[in-house]
C-alpha atoms as a PDB file:
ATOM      1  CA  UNK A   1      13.054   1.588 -12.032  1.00  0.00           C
ATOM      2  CA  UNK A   2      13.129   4.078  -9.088  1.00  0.00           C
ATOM      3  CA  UNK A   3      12.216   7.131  -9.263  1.00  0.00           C
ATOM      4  CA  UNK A   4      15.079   9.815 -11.169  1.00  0.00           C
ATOM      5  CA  UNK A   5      16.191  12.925 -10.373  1.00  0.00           C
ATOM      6  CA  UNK A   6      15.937  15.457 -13.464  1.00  0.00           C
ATOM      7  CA  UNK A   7      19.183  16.384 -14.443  1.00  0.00           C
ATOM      8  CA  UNK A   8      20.191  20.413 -13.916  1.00  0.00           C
ATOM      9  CA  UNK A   9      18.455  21.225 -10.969  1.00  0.00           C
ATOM     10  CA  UNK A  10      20.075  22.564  -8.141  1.00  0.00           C
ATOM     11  CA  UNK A  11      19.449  21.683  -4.636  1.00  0.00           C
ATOM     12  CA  UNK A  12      18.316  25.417  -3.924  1.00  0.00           C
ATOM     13  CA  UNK A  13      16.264  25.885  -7.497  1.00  0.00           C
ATOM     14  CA  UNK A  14      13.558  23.641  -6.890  1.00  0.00           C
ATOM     15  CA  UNK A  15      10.736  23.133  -3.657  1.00  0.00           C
ATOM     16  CA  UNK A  16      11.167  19.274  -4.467  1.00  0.00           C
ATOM     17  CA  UNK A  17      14.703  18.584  -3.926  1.00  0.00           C
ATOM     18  CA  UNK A  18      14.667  16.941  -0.682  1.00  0.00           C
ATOM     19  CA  UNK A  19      12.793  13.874   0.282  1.00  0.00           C
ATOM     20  CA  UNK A  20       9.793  15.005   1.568  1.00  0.00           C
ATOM     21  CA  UNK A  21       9.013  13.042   5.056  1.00  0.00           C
ATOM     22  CA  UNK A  22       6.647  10.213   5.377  1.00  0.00           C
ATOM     23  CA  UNK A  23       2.766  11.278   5.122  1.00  0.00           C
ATOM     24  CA  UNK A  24       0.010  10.409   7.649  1.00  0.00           C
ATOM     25  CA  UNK A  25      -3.600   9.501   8.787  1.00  0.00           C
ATOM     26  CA  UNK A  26      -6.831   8.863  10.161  1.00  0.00           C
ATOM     27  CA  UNK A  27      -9.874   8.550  12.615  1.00  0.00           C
ATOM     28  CA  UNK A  28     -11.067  11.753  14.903  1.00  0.00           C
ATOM     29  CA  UNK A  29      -8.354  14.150  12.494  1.00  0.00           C
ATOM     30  CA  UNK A  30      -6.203  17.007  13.571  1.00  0.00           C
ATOM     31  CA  UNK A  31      -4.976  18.933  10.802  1.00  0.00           C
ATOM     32  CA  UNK A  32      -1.717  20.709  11.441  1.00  0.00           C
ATOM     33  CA  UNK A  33      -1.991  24.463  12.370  1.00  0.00           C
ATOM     34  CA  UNK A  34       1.072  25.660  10.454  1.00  0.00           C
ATOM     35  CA  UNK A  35       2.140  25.399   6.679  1.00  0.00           C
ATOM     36  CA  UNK A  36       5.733  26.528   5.972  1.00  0.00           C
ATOM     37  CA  UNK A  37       5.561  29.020   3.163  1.00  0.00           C
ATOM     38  CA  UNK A  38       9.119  30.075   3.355  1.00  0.00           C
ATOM     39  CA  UNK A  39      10.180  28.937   0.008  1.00  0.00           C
ATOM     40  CA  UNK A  40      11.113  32.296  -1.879  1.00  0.00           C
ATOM     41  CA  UNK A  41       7.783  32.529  -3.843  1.00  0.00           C
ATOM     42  CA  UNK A  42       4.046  33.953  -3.091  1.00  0.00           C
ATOM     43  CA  UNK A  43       1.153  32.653  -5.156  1.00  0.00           C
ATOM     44  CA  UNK A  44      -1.610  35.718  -5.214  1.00  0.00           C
ATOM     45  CA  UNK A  45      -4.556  33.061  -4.100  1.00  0.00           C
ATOM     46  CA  UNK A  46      -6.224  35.193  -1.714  1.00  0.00           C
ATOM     47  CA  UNK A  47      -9.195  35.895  -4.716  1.00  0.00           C
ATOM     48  CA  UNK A  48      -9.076  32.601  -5.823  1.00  0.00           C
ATOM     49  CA  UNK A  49     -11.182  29.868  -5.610  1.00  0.00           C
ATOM     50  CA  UNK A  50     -10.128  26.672  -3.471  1.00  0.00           C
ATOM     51  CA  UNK A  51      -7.621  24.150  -5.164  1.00  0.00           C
ATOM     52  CA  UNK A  52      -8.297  20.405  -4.539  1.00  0.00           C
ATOM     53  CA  UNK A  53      -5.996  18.082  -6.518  1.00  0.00           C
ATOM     54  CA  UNK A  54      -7.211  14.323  -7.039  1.00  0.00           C
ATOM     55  CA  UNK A  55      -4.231  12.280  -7.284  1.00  0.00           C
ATOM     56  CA  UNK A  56      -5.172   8.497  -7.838  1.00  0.00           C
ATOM     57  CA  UNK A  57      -3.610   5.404  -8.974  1.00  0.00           C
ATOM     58  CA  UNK A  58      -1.676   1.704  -8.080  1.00  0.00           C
ATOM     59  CA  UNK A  59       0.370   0.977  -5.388  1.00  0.00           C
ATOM     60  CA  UNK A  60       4.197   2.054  -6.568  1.00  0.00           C
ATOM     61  CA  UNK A  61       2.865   4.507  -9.099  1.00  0.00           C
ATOM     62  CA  UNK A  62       4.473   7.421  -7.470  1.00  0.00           C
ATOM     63  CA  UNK A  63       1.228   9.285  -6.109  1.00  0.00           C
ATOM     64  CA  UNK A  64       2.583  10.138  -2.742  1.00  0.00           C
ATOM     65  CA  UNK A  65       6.316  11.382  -3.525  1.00  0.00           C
ATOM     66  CA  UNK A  66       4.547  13.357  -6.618  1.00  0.00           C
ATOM     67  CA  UNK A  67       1.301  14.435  -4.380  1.00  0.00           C
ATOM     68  CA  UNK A  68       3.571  15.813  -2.030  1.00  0.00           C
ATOM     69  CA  UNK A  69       6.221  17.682  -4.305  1.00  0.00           C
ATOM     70  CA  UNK A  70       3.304  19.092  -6.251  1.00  0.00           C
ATOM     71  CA  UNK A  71       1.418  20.270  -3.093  1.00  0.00           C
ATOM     72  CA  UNK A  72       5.075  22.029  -1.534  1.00  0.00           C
ATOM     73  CA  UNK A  73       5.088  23.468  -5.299  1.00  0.00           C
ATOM     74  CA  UNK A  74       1.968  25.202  -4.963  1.00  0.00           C
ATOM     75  CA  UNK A  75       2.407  25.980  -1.787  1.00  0.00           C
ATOM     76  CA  UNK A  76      -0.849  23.762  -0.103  1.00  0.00           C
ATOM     77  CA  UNK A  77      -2.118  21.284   2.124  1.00  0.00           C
ATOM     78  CA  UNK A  78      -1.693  17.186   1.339  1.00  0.00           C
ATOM     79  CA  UNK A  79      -3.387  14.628   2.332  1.00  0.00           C
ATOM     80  CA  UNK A  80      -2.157  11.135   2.011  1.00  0.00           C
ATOM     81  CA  UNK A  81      -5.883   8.984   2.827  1.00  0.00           C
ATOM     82  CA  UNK A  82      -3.860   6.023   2.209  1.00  0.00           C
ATOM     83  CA  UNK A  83      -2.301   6.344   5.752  1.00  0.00           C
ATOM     84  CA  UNK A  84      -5.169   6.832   7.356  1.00  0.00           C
ATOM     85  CA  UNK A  85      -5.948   2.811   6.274  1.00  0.00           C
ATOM     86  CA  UNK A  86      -2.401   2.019   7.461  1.00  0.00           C
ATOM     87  CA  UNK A  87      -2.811   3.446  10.563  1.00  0.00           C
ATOM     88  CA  UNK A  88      -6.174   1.825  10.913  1.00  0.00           C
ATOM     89  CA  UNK A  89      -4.689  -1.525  10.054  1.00  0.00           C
ATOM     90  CA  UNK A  90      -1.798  -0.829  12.783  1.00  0.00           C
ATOM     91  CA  UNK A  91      -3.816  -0.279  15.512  1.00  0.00           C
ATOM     92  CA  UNK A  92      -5.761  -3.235  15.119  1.00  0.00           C
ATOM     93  CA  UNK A  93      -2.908  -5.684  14.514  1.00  0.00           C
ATOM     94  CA  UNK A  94      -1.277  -3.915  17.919  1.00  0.00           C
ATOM     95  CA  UNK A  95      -4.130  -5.342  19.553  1.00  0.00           C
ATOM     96  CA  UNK A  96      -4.134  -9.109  17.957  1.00  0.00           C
ATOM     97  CA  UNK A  97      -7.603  -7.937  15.805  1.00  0.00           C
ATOM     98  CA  UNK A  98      -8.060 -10.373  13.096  1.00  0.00           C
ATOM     99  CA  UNK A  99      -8.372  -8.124  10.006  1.00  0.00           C
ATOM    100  CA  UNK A 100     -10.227 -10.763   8.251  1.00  0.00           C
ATOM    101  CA  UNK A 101     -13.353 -10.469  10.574  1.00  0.00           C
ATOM    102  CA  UNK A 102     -14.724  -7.748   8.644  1.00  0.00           C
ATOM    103  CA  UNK A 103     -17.367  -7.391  11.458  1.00  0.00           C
ATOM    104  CA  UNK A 104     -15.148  -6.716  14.016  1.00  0.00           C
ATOM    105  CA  UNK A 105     -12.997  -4.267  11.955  1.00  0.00           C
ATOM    106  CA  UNK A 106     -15.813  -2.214  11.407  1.00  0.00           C
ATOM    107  CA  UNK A 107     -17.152  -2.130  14.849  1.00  0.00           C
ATOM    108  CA  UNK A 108     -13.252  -0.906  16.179  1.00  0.00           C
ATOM    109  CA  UNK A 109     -12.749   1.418  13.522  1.00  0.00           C
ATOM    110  CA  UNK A 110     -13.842   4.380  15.324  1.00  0.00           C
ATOM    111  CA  UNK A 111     -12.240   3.607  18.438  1.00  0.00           C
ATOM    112  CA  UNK A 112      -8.442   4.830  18.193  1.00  0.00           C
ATOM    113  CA  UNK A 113      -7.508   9.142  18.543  1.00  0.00           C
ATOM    114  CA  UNK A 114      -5.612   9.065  15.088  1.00  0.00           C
ATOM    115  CA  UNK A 115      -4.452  12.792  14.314  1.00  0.00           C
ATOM    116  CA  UNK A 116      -2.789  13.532  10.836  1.00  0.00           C
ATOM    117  CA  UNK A 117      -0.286  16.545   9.780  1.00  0.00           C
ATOM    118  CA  UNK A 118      -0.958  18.134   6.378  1.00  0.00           C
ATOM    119  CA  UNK A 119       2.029  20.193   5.796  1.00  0.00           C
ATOM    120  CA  UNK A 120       3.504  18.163   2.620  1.00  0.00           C
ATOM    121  CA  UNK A 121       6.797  19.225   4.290  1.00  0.00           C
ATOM    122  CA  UNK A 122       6.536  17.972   7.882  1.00  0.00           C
ATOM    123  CA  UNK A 123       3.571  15.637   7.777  1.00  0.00           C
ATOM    124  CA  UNK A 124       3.098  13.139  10.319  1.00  0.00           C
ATOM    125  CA  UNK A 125       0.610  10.356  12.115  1.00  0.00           C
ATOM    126  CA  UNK A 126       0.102   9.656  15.953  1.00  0.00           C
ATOM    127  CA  UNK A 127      -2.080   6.834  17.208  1.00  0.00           C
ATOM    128  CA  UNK A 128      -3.619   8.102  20.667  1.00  0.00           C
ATOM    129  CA  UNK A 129      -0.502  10.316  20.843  1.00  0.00           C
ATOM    130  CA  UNK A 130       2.380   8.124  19.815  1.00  0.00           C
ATOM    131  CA  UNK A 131       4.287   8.597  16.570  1.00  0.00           C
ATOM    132  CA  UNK A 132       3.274   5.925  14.195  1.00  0.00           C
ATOM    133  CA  UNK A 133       4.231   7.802  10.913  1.00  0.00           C
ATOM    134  CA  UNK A 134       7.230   5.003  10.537  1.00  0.00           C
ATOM    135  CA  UNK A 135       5.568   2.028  11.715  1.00  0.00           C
ATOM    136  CA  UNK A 136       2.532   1.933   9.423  1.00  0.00           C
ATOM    137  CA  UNK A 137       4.725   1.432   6.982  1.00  0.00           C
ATOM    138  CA  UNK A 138       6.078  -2.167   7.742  1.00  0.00           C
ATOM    139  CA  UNK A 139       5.145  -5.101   5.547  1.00  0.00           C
ATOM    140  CA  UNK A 140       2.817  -6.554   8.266  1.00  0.00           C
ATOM    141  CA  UNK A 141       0.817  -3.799   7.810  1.00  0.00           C
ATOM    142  CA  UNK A 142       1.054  -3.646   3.767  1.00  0.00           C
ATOM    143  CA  UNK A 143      -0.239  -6.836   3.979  1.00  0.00           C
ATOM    144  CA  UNK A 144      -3.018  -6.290   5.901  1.00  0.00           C
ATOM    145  CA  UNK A 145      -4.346  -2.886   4.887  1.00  0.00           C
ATOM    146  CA  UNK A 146      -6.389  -3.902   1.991  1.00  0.00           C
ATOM    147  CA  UNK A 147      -8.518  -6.507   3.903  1.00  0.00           C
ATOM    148  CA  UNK A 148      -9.244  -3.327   6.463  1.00  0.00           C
ATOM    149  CA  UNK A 149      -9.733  -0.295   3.774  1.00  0.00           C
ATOM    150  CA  UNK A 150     -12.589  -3.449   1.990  1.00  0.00           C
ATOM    151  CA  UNK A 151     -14.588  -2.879   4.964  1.00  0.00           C
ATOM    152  CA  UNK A 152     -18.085  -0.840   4.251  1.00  0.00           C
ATOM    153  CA  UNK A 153     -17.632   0.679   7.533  1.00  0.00           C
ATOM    154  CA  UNK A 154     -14.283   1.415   7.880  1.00  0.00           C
ATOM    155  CA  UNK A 155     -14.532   3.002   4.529  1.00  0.00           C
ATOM    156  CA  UNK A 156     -17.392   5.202   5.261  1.00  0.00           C
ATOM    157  CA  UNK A 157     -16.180   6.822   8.804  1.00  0.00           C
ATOM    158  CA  UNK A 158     -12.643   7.360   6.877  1.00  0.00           C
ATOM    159  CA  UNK A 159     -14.086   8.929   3.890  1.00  0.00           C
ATOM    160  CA  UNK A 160     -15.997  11.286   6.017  1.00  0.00           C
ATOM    161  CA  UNK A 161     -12.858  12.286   7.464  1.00  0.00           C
ATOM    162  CA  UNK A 162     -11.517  12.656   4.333  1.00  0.00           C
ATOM    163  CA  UNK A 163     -14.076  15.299   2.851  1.00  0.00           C
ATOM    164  CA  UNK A 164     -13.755  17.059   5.910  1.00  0.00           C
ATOM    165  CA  UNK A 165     -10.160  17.473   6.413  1.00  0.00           C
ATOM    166  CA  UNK A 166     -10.447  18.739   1.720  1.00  0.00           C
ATOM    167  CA  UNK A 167     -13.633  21.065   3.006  1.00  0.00           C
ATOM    168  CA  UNK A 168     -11.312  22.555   5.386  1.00  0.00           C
ATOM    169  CA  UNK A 169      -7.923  23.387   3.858  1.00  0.00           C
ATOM    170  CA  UNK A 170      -7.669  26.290   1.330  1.00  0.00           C
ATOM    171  CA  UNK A 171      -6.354  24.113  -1.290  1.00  0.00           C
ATOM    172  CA  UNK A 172      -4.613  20.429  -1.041  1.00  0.00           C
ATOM    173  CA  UNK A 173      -3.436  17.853  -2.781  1.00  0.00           C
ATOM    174  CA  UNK A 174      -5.384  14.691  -2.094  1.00  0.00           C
ATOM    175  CA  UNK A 175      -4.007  10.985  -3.336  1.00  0.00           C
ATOM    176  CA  UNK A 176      -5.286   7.375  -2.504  1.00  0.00           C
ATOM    177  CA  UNK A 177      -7.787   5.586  -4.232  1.00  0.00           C
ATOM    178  CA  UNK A 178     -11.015   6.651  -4.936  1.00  0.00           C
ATOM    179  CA  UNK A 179     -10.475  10.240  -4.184  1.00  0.00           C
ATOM    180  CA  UNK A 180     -11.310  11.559  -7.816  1.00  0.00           C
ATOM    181  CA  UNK A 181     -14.517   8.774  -8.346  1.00  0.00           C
ATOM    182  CA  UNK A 182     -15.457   8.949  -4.126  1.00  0.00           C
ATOM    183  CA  UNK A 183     -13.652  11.379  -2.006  1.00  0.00           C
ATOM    184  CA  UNK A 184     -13.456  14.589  -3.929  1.00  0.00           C
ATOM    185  CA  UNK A 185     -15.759  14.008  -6.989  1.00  0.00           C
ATOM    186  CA  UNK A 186     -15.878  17.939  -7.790  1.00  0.00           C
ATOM    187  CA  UNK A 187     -12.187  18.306  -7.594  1.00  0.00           C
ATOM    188  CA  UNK A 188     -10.727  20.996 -10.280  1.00  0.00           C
ATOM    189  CA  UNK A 189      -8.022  18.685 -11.304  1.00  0.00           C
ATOM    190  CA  UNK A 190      -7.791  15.017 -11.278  1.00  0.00           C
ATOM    191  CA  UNK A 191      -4.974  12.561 -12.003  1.00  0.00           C
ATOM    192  CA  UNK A 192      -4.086   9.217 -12.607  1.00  0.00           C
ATOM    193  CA  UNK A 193      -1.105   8.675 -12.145  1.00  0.00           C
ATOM    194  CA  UNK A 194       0.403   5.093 -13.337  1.00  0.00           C
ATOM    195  CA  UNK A 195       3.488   3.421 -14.436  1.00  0.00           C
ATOM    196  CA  UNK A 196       4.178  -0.419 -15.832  1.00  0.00           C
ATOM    197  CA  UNK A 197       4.257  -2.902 -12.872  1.00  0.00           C
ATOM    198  CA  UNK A 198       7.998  -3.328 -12.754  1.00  0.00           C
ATOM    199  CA  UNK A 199       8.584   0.088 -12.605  1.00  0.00           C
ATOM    200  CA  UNK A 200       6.273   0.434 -10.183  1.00  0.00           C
ATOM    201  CA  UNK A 201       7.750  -2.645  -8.362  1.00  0.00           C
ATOM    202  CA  UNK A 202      11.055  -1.269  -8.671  1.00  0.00           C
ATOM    203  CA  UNK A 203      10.634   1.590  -6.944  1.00  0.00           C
ATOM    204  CA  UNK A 204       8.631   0.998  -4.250  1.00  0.00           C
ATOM    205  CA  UNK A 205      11.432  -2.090  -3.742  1.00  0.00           C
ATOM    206  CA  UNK A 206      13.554   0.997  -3.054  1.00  0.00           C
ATOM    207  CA  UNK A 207      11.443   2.422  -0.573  1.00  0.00           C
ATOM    208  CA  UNK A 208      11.866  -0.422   1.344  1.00  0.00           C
ATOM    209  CA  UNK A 209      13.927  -3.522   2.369  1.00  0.00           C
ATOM    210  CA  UNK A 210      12.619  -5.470   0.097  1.00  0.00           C
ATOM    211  CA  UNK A 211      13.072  -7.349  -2.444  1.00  0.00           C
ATOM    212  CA  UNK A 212      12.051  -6.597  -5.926  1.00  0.00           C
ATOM    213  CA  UNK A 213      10.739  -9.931  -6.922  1.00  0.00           C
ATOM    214  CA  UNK A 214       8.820 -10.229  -3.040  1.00  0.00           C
ATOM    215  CA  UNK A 215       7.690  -6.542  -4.010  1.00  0.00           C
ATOM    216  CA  UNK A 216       6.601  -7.587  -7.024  1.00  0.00           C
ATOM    217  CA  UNK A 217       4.630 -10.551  -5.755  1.00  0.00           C
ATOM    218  CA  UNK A 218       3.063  -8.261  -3.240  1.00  0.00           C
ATOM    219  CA  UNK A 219       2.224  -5.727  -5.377  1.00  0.00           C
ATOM    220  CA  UNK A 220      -0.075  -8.024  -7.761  1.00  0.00           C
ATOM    221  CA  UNK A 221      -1.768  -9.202  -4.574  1.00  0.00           C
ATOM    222  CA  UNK A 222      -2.935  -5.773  -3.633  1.00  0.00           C
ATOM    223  CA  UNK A 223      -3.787  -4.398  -7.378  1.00  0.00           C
ATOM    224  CA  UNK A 224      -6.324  -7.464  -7.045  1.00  0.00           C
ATOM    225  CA  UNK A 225      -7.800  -7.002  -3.478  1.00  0.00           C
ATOM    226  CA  UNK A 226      -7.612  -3.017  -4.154  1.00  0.00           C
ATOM    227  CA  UNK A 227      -9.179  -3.249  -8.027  1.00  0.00           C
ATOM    228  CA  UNK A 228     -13.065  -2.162  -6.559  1.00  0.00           C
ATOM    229  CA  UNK A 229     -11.421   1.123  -4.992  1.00  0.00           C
ATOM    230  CA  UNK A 230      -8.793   1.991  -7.948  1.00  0.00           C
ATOM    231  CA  UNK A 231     -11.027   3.131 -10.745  1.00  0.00           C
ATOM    232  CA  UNK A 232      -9.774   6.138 -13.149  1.00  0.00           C
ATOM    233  CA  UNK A 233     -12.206   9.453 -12.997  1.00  0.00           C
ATOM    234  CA  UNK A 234     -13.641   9.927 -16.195  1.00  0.00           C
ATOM    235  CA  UNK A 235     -12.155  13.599 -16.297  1.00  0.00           C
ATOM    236  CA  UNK A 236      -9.089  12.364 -14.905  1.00  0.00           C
ATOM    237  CA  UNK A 237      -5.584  13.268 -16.705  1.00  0.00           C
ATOM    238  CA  UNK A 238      -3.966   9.697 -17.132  1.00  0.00           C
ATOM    239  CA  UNK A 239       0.013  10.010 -16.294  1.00  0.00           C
ATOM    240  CA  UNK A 240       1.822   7.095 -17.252  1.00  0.00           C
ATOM    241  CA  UNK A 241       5.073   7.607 -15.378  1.00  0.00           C
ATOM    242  CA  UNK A 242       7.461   4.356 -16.541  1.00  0.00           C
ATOM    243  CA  UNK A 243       9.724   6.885 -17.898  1.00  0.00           C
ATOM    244  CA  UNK A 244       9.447   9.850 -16.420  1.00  0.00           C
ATOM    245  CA  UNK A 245      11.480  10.874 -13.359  1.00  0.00           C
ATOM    246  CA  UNK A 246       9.492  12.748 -10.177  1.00  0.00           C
ATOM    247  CA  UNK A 247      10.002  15.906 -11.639  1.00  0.00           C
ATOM    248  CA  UNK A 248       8.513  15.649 -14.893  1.00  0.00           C
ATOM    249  CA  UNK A 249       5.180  14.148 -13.226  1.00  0.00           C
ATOM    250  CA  UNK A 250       5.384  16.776 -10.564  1.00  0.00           C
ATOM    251  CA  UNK A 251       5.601  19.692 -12.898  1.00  0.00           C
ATOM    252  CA  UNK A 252       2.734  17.863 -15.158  1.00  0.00           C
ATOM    253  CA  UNK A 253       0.661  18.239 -11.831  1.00  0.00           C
ATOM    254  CA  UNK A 254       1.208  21.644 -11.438  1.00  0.00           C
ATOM    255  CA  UNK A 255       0.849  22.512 -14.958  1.00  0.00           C
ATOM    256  CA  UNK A 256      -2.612  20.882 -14.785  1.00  0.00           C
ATOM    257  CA  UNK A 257      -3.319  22.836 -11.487  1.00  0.00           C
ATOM    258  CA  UNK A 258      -2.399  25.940 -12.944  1.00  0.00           C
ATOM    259  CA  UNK A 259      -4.547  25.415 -15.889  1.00  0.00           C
ATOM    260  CA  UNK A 260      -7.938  23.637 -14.788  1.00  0.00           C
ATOM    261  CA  UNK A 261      -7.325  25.328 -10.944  1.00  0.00           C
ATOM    262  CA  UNK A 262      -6.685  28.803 -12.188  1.00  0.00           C
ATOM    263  CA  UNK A 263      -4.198  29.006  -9.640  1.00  0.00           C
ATOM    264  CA  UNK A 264      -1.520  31.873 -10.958  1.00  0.00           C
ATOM    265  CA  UNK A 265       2.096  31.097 -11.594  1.00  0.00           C
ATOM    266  CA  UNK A 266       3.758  32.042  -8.414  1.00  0.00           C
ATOM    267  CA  UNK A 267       5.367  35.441  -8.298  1.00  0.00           C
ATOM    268  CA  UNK A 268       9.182  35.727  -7.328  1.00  0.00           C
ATOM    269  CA  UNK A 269       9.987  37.579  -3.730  1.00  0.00           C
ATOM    270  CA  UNK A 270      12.808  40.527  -4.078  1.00  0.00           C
ATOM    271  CA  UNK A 271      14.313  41.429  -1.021  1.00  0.00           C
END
């Protein structure tokens, strides 16, 4: 089922409820210089050490809709690696690449300027320049993303990039695959988040045009071709989220952040 809305909250009493905007991605990275912290609460992190959030899991799960509420909620940096693959994969279909020529793939990967935002409010992806943030998310690119995030190389030069865009935020929330295993092995809080597969069809069917038996068919597909990057940190919280609405998982996250991360509960502004 898609994704519910908890029940009670008002639009003003909670930094999740609007639809964040889509996330983005990869190869030389330029994290964005501002982070909007206008939303009526400071967290006293200055003395504290740096958060980074593992968020892993299956396609449809939830990860990037609860990555990015959670990271607004604390009031850090995301980072969705899983559009830095996309983006990847876009380029090189642009350009007729046949993403099955794992050779080739790896040789191009480095070639395209691919700059990322990290605000979980305003975050974005440009391909030498041009606005892609929409367009790595059409099905001929969901198709084709897992044969290019397989490759040895690719993988390596975008899991550099990866560690280096965590190293240098002050805290973010990280999801894809691999991040709490690969990525970001000494991460204070790792999650896995997960939900049944027709939930996790359904909702991802309404993210889209799609429809929820094609979704579903697509889905398996990539749970099989993505199975050697999806494993579950050993120290990772499992979330199973078939029945919980974003909320829930997001305040689950930030409980967990506040608890393992030692971040503080944020403190209320008074004007």
């Amino acid at each position: 089922m898609p994704w519910r809305q908890a029940a009670g909250r008002s639009a003003g009493s909670s930094t999740r409820s609007s639809t964040p905007p889509s996330a983005g991605s990869i190869a030389r990275v330029k994290i964005s210089a501002d982070l909007d912290g206008g939303t009526g609460e400071e967290s006293d992190t200055g003395n504290q050490a740096r958060l980074v959030v593992a968020v892993d899991g299956p396609s449809g799960a939830g990860k990037s809709s609860a990555s990015r509420g959670a990271a607004i909620a604390l009031g850090i940096r995301y980072l969705d690696t899983g559009s830095m693959y996309r983006a990847l994969t876009w380029w090189l279909l642009e350009r007729g690449v046949e993403v099955s020529d794992a050779g080739l793939v790896g040789e191009l990967a480095a070639e395209p300027l691919i700059e990322v935002g990290t605000d979980p409010r305003a975050s974005w992806t440009r391909v030498n320049g041009a606005d892609v943030s929409t367009a790595i998310r059409s099905r001929e690119v969901t198709s084709a993303v897992s044969a290019v995030a397989a490759v040895p190389r690719v993988r390596a030069r975008l899991i550099a990039q990866q560690r280096d865009i965590i190293a240098k935020a002050d805290g973010i929330v990280a999801e894809g695959r691999d991040i709490g295993t690969v990525v970001a092995p000494d991460a204070q809080v790792k999650v896995f988040l997960t939900a049944d597969s027709t939930a996790r069809a359904d909702r991802r069917a309404g993210e889209t045009s799609w429809s929820a038996s094609s979704t579903q068919v697509e889905q398996d597909r990539r749970d099989r071709l993505d199975a050697a990057q999806s494993g579950k940190a050993e120290d990772a919280v499992e979330i199973d989220s078939t029945q919980l609405d974003l909320d829930q998982v997001i305040d689950i996250i930030v409980r967990l952040a506040r608890e393992r991360g030692g971040v503080p509960h944020p403190r209320q502004q008074t004007r």
